[in-house]
C-alpha atoms as a PDB file:
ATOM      1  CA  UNK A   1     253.955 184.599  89.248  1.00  0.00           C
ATOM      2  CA  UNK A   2     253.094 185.899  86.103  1.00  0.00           C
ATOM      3  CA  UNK A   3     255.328 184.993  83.176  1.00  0.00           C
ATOM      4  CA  UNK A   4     255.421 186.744  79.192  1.00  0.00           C
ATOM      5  CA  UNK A   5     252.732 189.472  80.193  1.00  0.00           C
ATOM      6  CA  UNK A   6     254.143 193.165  79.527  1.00  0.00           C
ATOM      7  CA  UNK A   7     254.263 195.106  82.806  1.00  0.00           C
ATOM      8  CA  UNK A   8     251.876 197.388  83.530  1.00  0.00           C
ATOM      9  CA  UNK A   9     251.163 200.408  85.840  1.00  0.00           C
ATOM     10  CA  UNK A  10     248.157 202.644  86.260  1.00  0.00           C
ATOM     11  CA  UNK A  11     248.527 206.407  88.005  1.00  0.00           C
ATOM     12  CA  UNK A  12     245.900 208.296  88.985  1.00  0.00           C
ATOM     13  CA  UNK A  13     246.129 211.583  90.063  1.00  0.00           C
ATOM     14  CA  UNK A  14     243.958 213.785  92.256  1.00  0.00           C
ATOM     15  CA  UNK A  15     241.184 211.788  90.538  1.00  0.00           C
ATOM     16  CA  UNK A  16     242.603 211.921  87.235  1.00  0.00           C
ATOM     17  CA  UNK A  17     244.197 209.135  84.999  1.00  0.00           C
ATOM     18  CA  UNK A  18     248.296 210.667  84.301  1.00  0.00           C
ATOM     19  CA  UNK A  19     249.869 206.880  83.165  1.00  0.00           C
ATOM     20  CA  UNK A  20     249.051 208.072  79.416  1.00  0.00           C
ATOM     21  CA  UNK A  21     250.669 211.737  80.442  1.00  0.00           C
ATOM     22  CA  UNK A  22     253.871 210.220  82.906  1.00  0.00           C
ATOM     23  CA  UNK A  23     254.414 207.307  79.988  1.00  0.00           C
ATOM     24  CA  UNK A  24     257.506 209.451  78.072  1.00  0.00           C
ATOM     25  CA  UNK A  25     258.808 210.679  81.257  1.00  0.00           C
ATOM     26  CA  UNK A  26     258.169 207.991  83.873  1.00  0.00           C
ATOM     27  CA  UNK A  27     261.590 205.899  84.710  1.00  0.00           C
ATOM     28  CA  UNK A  28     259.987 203.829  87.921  1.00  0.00           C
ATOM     29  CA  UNK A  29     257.568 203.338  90.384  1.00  0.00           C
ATOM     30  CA  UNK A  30     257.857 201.742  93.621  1.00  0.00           C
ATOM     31  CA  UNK A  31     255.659 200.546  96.509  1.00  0.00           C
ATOM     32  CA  UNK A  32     256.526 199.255  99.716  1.00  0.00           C
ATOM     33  CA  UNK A  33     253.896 197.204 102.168  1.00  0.00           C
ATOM     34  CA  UNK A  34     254.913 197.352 105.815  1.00  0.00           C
ATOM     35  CA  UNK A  35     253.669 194.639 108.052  1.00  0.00           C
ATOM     36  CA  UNK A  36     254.032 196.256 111.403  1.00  0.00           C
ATOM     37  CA  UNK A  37     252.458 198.964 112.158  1.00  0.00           C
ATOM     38  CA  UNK A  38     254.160 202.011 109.334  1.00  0.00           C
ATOM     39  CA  UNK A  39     252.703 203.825 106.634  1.00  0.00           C
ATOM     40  CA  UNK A  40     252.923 202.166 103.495  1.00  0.00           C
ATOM     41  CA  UNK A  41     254.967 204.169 100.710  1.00  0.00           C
ATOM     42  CA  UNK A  42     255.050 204.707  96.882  1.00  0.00           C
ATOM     43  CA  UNK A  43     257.750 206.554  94.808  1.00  0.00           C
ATOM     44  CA  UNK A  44     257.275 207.599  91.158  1.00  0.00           C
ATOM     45  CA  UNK A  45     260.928 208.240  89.447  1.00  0.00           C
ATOM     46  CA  UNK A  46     260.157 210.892  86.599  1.00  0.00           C
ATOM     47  CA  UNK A  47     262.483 212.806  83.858  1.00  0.00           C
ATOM     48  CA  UNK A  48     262.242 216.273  84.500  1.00  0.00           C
ATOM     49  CA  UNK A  49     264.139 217.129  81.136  1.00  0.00           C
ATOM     50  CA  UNK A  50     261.442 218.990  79.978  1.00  0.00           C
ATOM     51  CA  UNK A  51     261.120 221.092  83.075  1.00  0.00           C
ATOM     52  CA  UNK A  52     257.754 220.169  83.447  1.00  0.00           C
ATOM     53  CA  UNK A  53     258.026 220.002  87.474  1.00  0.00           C
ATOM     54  CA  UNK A  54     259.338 223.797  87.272  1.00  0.00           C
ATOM     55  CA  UNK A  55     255.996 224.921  86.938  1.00  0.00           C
ATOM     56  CA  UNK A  56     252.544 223.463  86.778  1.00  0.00           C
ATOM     57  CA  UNK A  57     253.020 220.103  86.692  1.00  0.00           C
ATOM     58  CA  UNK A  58     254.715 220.678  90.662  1.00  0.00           C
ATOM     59  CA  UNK A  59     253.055 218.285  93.280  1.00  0.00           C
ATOM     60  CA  UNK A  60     251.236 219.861  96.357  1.00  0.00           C
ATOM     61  CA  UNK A  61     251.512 218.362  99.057  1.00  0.00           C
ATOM     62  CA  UNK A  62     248.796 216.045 100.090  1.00  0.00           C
ATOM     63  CA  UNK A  63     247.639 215.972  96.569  1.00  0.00           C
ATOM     64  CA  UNK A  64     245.855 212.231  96.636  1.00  0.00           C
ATOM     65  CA  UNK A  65     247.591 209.531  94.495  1.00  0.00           C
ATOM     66  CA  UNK A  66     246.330 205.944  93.407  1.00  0.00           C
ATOM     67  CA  UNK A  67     248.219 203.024  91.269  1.00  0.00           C
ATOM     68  CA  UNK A  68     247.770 199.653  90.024  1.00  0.00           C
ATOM     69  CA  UNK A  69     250.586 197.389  89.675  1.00  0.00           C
ATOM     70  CA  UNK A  70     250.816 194.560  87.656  1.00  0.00           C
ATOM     71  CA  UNK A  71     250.437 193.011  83.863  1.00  0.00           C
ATOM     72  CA  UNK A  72     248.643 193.704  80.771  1.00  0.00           C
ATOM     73  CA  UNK A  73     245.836 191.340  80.731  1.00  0.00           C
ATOM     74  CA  UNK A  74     246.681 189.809  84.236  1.00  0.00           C
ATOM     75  CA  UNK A  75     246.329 191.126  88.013  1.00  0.00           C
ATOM     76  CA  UNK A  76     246.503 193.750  89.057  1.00  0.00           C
ATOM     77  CA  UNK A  77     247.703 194.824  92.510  1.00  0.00           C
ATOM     78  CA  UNK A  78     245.405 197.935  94.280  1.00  0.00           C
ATOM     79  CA  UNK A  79     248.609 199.654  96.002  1.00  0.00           C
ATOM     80  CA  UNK A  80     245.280 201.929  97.873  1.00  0.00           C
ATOM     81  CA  UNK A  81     245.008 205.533  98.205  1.00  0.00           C
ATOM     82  CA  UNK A  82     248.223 207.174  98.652  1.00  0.00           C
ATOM     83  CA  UNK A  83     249.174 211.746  99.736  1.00  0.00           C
ATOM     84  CA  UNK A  84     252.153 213.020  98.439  1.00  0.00           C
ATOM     85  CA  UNK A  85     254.503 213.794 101.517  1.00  0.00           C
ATOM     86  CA  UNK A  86     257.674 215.003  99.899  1.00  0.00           C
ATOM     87  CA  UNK A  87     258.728 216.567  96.275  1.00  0.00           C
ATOM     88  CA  UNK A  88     262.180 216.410  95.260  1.00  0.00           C
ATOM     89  CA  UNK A  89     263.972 217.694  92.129  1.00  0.00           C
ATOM     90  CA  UNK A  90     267.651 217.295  91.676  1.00  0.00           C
ATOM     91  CA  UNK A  91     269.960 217.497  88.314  1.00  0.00           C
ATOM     92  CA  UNK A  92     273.258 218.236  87.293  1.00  0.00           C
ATOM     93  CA  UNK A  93     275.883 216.068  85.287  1.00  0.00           C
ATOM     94  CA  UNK A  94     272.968 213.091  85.019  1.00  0.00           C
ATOM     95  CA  UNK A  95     269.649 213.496  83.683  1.00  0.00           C
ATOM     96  CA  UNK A  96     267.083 216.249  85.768  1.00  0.00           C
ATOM     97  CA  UNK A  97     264.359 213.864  87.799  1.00  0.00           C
ATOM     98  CA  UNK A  98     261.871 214.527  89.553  1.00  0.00           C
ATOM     99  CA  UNK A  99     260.419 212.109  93.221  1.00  0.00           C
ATOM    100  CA  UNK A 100     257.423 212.344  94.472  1.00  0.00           C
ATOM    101  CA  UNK A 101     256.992 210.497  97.544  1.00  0.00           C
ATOM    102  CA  UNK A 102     253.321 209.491  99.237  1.00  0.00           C
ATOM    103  CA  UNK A 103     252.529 207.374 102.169  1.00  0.00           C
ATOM    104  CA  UNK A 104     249.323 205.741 103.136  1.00  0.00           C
ATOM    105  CA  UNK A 105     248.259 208.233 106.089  1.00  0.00           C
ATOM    106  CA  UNK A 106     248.579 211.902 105.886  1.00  0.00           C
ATOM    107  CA  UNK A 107     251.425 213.622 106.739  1.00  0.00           C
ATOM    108  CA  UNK A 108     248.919 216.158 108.877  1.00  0.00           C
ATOM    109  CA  UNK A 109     247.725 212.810 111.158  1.00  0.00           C
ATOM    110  CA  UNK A 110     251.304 211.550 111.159  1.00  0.00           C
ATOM    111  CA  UNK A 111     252.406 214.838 112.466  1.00  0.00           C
ATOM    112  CA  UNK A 112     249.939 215.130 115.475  1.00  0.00           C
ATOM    113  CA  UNK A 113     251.064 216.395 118.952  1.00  0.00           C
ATOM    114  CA  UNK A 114     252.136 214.164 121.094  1.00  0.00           C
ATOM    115  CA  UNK A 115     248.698 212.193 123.063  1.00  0.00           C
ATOM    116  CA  UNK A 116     249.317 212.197 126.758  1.00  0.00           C
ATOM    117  CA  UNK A 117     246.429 210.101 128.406  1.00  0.00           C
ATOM    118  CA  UNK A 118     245.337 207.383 131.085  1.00  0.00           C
ATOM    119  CA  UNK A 119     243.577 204.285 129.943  1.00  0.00           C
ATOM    120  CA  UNK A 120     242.098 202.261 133.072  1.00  0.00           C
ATOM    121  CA  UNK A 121     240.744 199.267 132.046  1.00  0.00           C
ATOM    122  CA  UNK A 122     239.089 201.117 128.583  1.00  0.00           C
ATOM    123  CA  UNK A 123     237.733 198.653 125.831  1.00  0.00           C
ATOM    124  CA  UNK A 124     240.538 198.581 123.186  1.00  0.00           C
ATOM    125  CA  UNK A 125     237.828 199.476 120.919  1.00  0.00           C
ATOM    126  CA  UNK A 126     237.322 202.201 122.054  1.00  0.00           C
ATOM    127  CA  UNK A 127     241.398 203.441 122.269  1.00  0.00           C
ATOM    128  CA  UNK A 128     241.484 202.228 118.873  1.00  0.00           C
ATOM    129  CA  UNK A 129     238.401 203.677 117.049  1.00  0.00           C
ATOM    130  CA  UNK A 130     239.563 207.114 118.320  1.00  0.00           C
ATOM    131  CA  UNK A 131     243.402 207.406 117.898  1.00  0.00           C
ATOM    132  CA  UNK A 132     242.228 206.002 114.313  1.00  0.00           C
ATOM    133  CA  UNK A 133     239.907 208.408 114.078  1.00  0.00           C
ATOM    134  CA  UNK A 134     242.160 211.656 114.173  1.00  0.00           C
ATOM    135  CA  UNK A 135     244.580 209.576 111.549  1.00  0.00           C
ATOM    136  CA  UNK A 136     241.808 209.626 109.167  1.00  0.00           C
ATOM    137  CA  UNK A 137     241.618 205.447 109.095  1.00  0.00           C
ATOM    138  CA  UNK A 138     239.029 202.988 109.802  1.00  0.00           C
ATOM    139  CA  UNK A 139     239.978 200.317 112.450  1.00  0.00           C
ATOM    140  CA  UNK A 140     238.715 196.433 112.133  1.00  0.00           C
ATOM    141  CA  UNK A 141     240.265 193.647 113.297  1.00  0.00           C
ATOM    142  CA  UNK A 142     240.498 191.845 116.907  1.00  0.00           C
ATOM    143  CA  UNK A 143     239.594 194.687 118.960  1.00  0.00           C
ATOM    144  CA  UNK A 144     238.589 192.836 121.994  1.00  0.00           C
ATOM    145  CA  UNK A 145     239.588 193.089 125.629  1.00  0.00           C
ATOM    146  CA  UNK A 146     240.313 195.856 127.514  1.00  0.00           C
ATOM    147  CA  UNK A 147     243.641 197.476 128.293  1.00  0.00           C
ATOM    148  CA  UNK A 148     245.624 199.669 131.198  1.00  0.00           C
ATOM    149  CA  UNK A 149     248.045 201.864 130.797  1.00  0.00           C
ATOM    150  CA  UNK A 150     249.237 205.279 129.786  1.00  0.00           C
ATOM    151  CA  UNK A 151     249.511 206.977 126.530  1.00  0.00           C
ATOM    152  CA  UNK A 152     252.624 209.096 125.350  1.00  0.00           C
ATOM    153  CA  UNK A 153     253.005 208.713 121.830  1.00  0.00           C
ATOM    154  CA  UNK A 154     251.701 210.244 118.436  1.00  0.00           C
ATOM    155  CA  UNK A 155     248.842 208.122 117.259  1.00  0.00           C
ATOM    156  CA  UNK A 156     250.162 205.359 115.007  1.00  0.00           C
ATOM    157  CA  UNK A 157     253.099 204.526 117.270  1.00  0.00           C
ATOM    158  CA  UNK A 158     251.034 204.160 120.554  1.00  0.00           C
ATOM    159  CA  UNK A 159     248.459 201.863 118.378  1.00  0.00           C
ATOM    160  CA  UNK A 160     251.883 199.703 117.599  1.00  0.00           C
ATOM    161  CA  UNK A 161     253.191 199.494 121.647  1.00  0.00           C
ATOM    162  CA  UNK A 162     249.371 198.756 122.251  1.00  0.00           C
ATOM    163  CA  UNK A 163     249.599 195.659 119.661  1.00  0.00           C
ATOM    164  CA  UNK A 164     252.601 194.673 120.497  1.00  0.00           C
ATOM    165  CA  UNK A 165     251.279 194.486 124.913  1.00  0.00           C
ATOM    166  CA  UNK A 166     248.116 192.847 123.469  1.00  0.00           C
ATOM    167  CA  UNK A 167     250.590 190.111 121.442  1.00  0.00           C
ATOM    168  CA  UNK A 168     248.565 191.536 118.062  1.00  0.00           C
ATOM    169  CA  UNK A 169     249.930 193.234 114.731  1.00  0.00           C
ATOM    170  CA  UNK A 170     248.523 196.496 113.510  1.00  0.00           C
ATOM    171  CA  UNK A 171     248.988 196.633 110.258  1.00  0.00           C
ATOM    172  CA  UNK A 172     248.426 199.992 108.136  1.00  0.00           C
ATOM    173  CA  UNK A 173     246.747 198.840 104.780  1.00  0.00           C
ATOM    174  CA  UNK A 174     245.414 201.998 102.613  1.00  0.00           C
ATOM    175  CA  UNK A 175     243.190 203.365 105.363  1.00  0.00           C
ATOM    176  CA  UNK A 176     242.805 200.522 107.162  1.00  0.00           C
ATOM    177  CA  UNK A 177     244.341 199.647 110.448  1.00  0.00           C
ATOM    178  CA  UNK A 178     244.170 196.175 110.817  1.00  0.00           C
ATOM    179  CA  UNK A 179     244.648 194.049 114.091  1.00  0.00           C
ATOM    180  CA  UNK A 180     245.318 190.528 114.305  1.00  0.00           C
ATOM    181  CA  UNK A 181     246.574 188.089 116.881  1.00  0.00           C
ATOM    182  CA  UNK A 182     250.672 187.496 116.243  1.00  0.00           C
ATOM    183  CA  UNK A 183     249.620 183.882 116.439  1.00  0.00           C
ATOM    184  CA  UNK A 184     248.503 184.390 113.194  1.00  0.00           C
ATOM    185  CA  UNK A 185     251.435 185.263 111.235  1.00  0.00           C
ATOM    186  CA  UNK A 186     251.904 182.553 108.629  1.00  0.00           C
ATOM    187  CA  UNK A 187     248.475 181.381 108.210  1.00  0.00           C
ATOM    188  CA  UNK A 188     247.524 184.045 105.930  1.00  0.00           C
ATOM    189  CA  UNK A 189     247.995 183.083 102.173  1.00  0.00           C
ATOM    190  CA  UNK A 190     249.907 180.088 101.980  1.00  0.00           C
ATOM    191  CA  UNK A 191     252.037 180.757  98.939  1.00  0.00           C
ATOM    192  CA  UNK A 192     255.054 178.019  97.909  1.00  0.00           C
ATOM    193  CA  UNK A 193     258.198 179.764  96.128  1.00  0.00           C
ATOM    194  CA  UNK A 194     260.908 177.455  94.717  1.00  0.00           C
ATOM    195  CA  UNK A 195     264.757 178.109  94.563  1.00  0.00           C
ATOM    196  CA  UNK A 196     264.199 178.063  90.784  1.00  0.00           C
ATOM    197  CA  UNK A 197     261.448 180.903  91.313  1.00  0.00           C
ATOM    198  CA  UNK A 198     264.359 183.222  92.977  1.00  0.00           C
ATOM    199  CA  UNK A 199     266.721 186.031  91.326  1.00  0.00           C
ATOM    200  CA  UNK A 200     268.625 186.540  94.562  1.00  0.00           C
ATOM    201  CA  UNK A 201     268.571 185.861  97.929  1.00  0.00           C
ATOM    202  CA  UNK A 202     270.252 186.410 101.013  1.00  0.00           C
ATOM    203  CA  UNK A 203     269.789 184.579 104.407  1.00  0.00           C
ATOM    204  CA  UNK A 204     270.426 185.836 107.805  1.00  0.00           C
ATOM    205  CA  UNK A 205     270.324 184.277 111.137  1.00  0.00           C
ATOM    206  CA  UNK A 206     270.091 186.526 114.038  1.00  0.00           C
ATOM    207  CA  UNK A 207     270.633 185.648 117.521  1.00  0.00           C
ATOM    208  CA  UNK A 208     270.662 188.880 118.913  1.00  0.00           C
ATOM    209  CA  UNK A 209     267.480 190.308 121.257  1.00  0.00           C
ATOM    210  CA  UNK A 210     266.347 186.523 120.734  1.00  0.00           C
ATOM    211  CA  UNK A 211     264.260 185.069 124.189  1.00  0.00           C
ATOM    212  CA  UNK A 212     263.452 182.068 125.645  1.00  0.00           C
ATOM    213  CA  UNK A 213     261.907 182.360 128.604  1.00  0.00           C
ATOM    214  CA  UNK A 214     259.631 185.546 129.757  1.00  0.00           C
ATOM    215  CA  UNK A 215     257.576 185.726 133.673  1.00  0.00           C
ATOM    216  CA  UNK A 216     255.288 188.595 134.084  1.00  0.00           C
ATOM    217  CA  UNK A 217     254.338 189.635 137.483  1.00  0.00           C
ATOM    218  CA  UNK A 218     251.603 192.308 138.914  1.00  0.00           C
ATOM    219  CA  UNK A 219     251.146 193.365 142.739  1.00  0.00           C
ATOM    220  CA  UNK A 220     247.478 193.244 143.296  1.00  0.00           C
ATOM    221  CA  UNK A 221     246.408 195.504 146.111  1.00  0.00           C
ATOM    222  CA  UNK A 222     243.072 193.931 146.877  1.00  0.00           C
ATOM    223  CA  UNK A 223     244.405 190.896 147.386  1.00  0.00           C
ATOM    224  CA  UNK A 224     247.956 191.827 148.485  1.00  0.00           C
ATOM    225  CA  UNK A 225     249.463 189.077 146.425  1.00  0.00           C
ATOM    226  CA  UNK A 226     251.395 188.873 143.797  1.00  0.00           C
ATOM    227  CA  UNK A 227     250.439 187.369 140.542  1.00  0.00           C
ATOM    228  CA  UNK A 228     252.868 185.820 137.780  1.00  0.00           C
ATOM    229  CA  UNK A 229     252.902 183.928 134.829  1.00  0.00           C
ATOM    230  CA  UNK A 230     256.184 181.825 133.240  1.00  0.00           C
ATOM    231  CA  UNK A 231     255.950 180.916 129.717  1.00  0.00           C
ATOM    232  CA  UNK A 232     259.073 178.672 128.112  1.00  0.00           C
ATOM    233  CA  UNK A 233     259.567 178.723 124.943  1.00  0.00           C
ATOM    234  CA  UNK A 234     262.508 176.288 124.904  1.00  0.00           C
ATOM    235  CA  UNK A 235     264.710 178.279 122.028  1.00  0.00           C
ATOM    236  CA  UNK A 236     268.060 177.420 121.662  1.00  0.00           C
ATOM    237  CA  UNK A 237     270.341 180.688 123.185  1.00  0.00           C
ATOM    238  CA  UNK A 238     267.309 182.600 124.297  1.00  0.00           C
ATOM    239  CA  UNK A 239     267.833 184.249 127.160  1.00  0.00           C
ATOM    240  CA  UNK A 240     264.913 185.541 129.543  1.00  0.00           C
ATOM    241  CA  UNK A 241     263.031 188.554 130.632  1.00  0.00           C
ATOM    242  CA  UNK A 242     260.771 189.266 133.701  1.00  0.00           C
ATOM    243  CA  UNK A 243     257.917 192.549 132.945  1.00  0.00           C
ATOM    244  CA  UNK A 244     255.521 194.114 135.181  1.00  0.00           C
ATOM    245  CA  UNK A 245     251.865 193.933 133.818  1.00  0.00           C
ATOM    246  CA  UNK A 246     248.730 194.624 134.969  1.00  0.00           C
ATOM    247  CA  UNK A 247     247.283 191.032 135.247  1.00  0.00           C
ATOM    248  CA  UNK A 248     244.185 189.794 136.864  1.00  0.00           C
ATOM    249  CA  UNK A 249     245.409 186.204 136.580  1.00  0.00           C
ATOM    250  CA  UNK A 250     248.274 183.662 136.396  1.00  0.00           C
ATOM    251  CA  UNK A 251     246.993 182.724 133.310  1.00  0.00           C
ATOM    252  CA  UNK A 252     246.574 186.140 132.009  1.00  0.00           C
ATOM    253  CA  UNK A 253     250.042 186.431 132.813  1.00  0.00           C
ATOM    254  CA  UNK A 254     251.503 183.286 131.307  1.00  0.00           C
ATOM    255  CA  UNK A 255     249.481 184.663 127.692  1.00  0.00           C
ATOM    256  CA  UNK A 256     251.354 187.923 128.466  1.00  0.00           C
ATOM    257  CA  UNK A 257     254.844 186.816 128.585  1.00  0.00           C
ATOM    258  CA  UNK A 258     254.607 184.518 125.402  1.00  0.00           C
ATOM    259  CA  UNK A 259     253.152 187.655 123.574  1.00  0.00           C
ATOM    260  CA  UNK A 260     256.070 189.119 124.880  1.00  0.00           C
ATOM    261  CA  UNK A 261     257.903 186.406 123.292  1.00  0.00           C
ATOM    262  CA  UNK A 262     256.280 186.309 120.381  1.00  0.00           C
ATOM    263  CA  UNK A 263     256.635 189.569 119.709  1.00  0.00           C
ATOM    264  CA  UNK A 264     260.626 189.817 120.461  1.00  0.00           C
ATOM    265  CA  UNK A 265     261.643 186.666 118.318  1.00  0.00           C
ATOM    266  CA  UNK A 266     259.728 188.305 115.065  1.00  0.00           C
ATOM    267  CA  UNK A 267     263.924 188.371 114.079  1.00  0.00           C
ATOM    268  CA  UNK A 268     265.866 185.214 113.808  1.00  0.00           C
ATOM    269  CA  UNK A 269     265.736 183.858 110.506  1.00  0.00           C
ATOM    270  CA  UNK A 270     265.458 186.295 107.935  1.00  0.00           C
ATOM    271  CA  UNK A 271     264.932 185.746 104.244  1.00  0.00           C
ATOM    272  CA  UNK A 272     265.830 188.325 101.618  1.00  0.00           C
ATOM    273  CA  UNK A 273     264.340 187.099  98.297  1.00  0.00           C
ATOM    274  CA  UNK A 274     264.031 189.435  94.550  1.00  0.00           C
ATOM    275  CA  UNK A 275     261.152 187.448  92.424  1.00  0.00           C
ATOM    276  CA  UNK A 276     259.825 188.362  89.036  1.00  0.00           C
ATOM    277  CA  UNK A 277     256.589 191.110  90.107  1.00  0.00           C
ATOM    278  CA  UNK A 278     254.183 189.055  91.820  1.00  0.00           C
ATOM    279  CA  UNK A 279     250.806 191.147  93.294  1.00  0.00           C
ATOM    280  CA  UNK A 280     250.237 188.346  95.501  1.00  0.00           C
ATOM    281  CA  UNK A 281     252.940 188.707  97.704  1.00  0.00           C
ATOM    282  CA  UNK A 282     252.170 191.656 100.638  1.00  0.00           C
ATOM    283  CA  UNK A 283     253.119 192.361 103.724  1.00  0.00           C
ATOM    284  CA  UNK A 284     251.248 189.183 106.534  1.00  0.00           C
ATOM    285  CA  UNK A 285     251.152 186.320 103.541  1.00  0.00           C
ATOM    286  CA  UNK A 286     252.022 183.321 104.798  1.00  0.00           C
ATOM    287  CA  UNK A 287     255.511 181.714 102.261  1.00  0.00           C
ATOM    288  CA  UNK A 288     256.348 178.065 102.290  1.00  0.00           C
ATOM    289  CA  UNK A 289     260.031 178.121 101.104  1.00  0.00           C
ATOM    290  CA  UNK A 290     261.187 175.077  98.750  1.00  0.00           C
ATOM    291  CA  UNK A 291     264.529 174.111  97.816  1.00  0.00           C
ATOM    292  CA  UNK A 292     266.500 175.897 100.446  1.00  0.00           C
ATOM    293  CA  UNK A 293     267.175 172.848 102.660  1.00  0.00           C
ATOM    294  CA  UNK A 294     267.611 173.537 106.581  1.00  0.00           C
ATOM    295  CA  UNK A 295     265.767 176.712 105.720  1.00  0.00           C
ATOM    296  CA  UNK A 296     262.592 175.219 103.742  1.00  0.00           C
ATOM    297  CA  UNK A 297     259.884 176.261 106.593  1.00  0.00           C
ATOM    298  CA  UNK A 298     257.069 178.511 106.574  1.00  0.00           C
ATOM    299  CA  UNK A 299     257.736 181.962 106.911  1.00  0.00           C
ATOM    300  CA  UNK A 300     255.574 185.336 106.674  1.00  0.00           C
ATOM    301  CA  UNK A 301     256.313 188.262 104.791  1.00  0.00           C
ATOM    302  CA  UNK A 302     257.753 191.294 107.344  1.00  0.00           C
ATOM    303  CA  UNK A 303     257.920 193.841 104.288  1.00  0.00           C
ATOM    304  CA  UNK A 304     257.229 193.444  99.862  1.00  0.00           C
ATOM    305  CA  UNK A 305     258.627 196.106  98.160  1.00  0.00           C
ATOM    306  CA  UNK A 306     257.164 195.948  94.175  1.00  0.00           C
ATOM    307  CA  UNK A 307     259.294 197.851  91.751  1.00  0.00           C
ATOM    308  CA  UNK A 308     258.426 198.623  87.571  1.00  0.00           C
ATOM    309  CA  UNK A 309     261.337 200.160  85.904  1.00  0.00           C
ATOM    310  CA  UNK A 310     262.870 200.167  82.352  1.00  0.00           C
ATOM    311  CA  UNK A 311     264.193 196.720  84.241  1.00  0.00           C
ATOM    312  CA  UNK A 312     261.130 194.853  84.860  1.00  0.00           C
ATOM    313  CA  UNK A 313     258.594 194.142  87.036  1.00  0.00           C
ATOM    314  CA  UNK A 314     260.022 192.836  90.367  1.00  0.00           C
ATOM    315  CA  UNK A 315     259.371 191.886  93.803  1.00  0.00           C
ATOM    316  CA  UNK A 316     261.924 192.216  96.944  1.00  0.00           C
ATOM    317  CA  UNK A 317     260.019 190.615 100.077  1.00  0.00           C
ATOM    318  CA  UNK A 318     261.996 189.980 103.449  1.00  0.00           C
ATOM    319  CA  UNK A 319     260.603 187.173 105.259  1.00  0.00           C
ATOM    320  CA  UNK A 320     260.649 186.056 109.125  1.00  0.00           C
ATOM    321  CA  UNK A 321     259.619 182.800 111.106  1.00  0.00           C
ATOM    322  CA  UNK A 322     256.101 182.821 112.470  1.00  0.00           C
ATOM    323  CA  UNK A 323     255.966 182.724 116.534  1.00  0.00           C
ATOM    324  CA  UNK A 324     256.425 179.014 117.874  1.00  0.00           C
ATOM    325  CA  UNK A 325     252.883 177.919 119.134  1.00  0.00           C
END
């Protein structure tokens, strides 16, 4: 983390440099990094005392927004390209303000009709490449295999029930949709953060939702058998689940249900940390936690939220356990 550097943050607006221009008015920025499968967001906090926002300095919707977060003379963290998706100006007894709020995607793609359609054994490539192509993103990543089943959701929440069968994580970054194996959670990054490094924290342990145990099964009608797969995780008041999946093996199925598992147990432990503004720390980075006892593990951040206000530069990043191998 960077220490005795002056914050710093860098708007540009519909191709245009506005820091210089927002400076006397701006009272905070914020941008949140999601790791599954949302838009990310930013929200600029400005004085409208002036009455600026009355007139032509009013956002448009869509209008395309960029920022850099960081320090004078440090890093600098590239939030990505941003569209404004809601304006709002309020006032009264407190000081007029104006919030404008972007996200990552479009409103237009994230507003698309509802996609009703049958995949049979398609390449997830191919799914992928063209729900991201009516979002407007470019999709990379582990797009292998192929995948059966049936469509009924708007684009970016059928690509996150699509991860989520194929035990992956689609994670929106800029334009980017970005799939990786769950597996992987952790591995990314590496960083260490002592107590000492910590504001505040809060700890939770869930239980609830938590599984142990998952079989999935599938009725093949060439063979007329039935195929399934038991995988045992062996956590402590899990309790157990049984899906139907199409499956061309017992093996297929075994990988299935501790996706499954994977994918349901992404709760449990859950750190709550506030740091001093760190542009390292996004949304899949892999946190070794030191100082914290029972709890010093490694851990993955689920969501980073980075925040520059009259206050300071900080970062709020809720961690989770990575999926037992």
């Amino acid at each position: 983390m960077e220490t005795g550097l002056k914050p710093k943050t860098v708007i540009t607006y519909e191709g245009k440099d506005v820091s210089g221009d927002f400076a006397p008015i701006l009272r905070g920025v914020t941008f949140k990094d999601f790791l599954d499968g949302r838009a990310g967001e930013i929200e600029i906090d400005l004085s409208n005392r002036e009455g600026l926002f009355w007139a032509d300095w009013y956002p448009d919707i869509d209008d395309e927004i960029h920022i850099l977060m960081g320090y004078e003379g440090g890093d600098m963290l590239d939030t990505g390209i941003f569209w404004v998706d809601e304006v709002s100006l309020s006032g009264g007894g407190a000081e007029d303000a104006c919030r404008i709020r972007a996200l990552s995607l479009r409103s237009s793609g994230l507003g698309a009709p509802v996609q009703r359609r049958n995949h049979a054994g398609r390449a997830v490539a191919d799914i992928v490449n063209e729900v991201a192509e009516t979002l407007g993103c470019r999709a990379r990543g582990d797009l292998s295999g192929t995948w059966s089943g049936i469509q009924n959701e708007t684009g970016l929440r059928f690509l996150n029930r699509l991860a989520c069968e194929l035990g992956r994580i689609c994670k929106v970054e800029g334009t980017d949709l970005i799939f990786y194996p769950i597996q992987q959670l952790g591995q990314i990054g590496q960083l260490e953060i002592k107590r000492g490094d910590v504001i505040d924290y809060d700890v939770k342990d869930i239980a609830a939702g938590r599984l142990s145990k998952c079989t999935v099964k599938w009725w093949d009608r060439k063979s007329k058998k039935q195929i399934s797969g038991t995988y045992d995780a062996r956590i402590k008041g899990g309790g157990e689940a049984v899906r139907w999946e199409e499956v061309k093996s017992s093996s297929e199925a075994r990988q299935k249900a501790r996706d499954y598992i994977a994918d349901r147990n992404k709760s449990g432990v859950e750190f709550s940390l506030t740091l001093l503004g760190d542009v390292r720390l996004r949304a899949g980075v892999g946190v070794r936690m030191s100082g914290f006892g029972r709890f010093d593990d490694l851990y993955y951040i689920s969501e980073a939220t980075h925040s520059d206000s009259s206050s300071g530069y900080t970062t709020c990043v809720t961690l989770q356990k990575p999926p037992a191998k």
